[in-house]
N, C-alpha and C. Protein backbone atom coordinates (compact mmCIF):
# COMPACT_ATOMS: atom_id res chain seq x y z
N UNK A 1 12.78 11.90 108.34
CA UNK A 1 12.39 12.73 107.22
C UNK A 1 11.06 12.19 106.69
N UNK A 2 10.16 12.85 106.31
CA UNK A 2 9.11 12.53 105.79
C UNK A 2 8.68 11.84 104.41
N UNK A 3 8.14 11.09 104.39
CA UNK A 3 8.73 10.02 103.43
C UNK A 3 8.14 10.84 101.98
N UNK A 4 7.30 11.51 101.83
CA UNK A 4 7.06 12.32 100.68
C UNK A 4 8.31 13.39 100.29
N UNK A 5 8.94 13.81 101.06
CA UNK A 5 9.89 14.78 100.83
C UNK A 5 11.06 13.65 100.50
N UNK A 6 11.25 12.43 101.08
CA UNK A 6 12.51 11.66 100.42
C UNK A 6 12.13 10.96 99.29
N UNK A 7 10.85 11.02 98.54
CA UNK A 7 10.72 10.58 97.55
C UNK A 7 10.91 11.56 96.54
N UNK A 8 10.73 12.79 96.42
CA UNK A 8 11.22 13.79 95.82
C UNK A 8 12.71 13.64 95.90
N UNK A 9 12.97 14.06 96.81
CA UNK A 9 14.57 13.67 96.59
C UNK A 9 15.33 12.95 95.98
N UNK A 10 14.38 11.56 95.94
CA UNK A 10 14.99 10.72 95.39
C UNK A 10 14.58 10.64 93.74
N UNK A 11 13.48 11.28 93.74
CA UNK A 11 13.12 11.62 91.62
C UNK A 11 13.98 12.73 91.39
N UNK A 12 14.57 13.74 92.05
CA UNK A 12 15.26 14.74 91.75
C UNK A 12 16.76 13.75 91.39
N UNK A 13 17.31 13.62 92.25
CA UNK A 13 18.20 12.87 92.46
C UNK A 13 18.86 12.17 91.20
N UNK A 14 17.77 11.32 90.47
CA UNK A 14 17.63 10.48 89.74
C UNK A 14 17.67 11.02 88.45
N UNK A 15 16.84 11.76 88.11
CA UNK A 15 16.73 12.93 86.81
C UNK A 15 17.99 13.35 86.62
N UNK A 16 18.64 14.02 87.46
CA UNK A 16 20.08 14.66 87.34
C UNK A 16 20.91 13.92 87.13
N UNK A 17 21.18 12.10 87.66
CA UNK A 17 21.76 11.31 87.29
C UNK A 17 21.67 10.83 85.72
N UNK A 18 20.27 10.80 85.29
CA UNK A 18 20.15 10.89 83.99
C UNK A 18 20.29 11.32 82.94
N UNK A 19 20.10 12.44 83.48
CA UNK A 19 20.65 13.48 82.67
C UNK A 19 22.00 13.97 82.43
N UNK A 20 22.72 13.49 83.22
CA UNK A 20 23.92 13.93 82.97
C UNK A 20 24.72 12.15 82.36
N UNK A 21 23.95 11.04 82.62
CA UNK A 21 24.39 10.02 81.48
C UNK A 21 23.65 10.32 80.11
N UNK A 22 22.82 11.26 79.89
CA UNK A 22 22.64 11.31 78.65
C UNK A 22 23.73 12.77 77.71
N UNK A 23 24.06 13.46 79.12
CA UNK A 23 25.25 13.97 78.17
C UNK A 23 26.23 13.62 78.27
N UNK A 24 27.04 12.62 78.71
CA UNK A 24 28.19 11.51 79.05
C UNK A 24 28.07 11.12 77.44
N UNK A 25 26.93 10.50 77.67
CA UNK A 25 26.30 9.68 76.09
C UNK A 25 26.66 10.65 74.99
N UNK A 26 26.39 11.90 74.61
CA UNK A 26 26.24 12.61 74.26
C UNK A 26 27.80 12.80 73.54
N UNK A 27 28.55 13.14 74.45
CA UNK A 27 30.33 13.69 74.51
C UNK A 27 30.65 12.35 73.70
N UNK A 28 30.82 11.06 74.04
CA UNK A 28 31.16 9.73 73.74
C UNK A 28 30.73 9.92 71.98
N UNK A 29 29.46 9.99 71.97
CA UNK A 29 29.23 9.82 70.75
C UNK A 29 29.87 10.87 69.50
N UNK A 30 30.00 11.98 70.34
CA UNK A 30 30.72 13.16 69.28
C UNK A 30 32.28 12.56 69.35
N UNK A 31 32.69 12.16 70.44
CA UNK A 31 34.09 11.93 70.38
C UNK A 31 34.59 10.62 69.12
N UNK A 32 33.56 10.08 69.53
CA UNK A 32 33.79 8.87 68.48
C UNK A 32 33.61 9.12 66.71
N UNK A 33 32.68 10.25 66.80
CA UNK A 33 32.34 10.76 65.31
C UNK A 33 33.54 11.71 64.95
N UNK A 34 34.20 12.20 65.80
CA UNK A 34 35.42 12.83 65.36
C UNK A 34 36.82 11.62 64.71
N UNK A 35 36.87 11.29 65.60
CA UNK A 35 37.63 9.81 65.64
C UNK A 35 37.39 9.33 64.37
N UNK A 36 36.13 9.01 64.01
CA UNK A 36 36.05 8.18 62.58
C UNK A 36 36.78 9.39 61.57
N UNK A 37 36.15 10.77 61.71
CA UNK A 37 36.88 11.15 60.56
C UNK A 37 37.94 11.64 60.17
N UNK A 38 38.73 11.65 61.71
CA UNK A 38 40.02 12.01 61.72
C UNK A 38 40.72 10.76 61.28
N UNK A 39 40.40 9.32 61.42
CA UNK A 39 40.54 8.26 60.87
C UNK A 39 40.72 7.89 59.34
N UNK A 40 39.15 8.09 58.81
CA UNK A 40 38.92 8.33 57.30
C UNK A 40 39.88 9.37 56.93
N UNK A 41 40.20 10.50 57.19
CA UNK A 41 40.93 11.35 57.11
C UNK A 41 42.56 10.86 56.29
N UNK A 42 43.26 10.24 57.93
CA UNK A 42 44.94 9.81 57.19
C UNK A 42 44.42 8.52 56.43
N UNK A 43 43.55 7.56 56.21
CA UNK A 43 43.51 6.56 55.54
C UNK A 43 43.74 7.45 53.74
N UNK A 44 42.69 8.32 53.86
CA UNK A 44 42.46 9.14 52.17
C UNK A 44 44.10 9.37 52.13
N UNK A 45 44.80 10.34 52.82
CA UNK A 45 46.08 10.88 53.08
C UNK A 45 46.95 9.51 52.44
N UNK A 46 46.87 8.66 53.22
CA UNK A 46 47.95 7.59 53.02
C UNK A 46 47.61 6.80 51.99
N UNK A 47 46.59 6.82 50.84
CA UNK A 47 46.53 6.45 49.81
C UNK A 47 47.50 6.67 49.09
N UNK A 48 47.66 8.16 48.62
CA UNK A 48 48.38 8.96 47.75
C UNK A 48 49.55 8.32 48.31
N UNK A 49 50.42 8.04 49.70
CA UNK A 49 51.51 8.15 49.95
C UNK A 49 52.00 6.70 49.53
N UNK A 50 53.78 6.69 49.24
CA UNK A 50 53.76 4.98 48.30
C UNK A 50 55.75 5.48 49.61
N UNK A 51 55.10 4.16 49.95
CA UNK A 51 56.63 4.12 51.08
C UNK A 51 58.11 4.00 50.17
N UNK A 52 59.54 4.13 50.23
CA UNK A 52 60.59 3.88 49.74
C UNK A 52 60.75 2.63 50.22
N UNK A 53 61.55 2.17 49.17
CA UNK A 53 62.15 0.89 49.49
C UNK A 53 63.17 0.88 50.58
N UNK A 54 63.49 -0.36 51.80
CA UNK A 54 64.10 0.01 53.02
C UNK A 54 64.96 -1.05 52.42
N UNK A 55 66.75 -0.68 52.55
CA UNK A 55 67.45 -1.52 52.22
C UNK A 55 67.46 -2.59 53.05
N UNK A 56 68.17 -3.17 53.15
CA UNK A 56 68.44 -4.91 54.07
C UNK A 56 69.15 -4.45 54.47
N UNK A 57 70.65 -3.90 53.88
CA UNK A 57 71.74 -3.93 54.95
C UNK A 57 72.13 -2.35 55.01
N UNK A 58 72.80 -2.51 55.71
CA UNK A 58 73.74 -1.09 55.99
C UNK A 58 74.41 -0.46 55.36
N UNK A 59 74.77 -1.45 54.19
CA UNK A 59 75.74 -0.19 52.97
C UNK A 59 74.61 0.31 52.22
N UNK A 60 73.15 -0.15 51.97
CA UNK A 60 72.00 0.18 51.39
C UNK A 60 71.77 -0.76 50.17
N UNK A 61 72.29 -1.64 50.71
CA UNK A 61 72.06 -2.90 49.50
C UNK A 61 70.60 -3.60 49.64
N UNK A 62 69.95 -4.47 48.78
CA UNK A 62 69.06 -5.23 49.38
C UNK A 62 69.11 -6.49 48.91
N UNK A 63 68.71 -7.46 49.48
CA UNK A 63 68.97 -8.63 49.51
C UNK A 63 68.40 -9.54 48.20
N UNK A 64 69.03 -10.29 47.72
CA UNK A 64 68.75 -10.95 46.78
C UNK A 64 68.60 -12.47 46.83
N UNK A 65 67.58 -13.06 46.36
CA UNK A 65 67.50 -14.29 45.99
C UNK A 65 68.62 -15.70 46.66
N UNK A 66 69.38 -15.32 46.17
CA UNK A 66 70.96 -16.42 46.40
C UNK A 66 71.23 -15.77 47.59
N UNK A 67 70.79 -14.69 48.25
CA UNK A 67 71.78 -14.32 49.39
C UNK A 67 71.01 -15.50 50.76
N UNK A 68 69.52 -15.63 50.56
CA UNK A 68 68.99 -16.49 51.43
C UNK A 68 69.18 -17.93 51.67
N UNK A 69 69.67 -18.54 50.78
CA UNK A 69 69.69 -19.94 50.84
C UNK A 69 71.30 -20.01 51.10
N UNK A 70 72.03 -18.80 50.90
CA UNK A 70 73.57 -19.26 51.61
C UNK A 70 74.03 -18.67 52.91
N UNK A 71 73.30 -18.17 53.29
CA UNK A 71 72.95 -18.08 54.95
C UNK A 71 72.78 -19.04 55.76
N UNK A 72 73.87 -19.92 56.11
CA UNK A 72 73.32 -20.69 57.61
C UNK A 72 72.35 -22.04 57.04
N UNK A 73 72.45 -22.13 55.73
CA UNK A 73 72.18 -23.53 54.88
C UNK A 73 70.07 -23.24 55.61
N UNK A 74 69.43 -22.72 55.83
CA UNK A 74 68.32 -22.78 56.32
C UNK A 74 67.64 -21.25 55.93
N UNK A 75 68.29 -20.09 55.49
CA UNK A 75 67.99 -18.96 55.00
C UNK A 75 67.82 -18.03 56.25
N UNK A 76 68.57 -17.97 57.87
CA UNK A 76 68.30 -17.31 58.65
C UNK A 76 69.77 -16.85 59.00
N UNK A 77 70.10 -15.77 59.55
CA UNK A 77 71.17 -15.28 60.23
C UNK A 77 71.43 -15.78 61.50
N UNK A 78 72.50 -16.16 61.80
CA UNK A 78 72.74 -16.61 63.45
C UNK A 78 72.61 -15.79 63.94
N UNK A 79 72.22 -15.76 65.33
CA UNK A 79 72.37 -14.78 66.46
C UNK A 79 73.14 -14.63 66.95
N UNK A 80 73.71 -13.31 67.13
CA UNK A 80 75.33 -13.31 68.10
C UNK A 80 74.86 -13.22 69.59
N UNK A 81 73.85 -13.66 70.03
CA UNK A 81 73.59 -13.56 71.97
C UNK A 81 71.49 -14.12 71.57
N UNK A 82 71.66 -14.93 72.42
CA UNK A 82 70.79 -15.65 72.86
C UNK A 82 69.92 -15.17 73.67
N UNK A 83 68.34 -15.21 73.90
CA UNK A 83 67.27 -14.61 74.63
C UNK A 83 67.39 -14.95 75.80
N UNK A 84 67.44 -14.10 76.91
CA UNK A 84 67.76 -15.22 78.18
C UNK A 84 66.29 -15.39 78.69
């Protein structure tokens, strides 16, 4: 091939590669600007929101003071089965 015609080829070539990382670039950057404000978004949302209190146990009690230090003399629950 004639080396003028593969140098074209190869600036053509190249341009189109570029060009299409500058709209790669392009997509990335909108994606990420969505992202932030869909972000900013539930942060505003979850201001307003104030969680319920989650009981400790199962009848919906929650744990008090004296209940920790008479647990197992160390303030932890035993485990009924061990990590293997």
């Amino acid at each position: 091939m004639h080396p003028e015609i593969m140098r074209e080829l190869h600036a053509q070539r190249s341009r189109d590669l570029q060009e299409r990382a500058h709209r790669a670039g392009l997509a990335r950057t909108a994606s990420r600007a969505l992202r932030a404000l869909r972000r900013n978004r539930r942060q505003a949302e979850a201001d307003g929101f104030v969680a319920p209190a989650i009981p400790d146990y199962v009848d919906g009690s929650f744990r008090t003071a004296g209940d920790e230090t008479a647990r197992n003399g160390q303030g932890q629950v035993p485990a009924a089965r061990h990590a293997a």
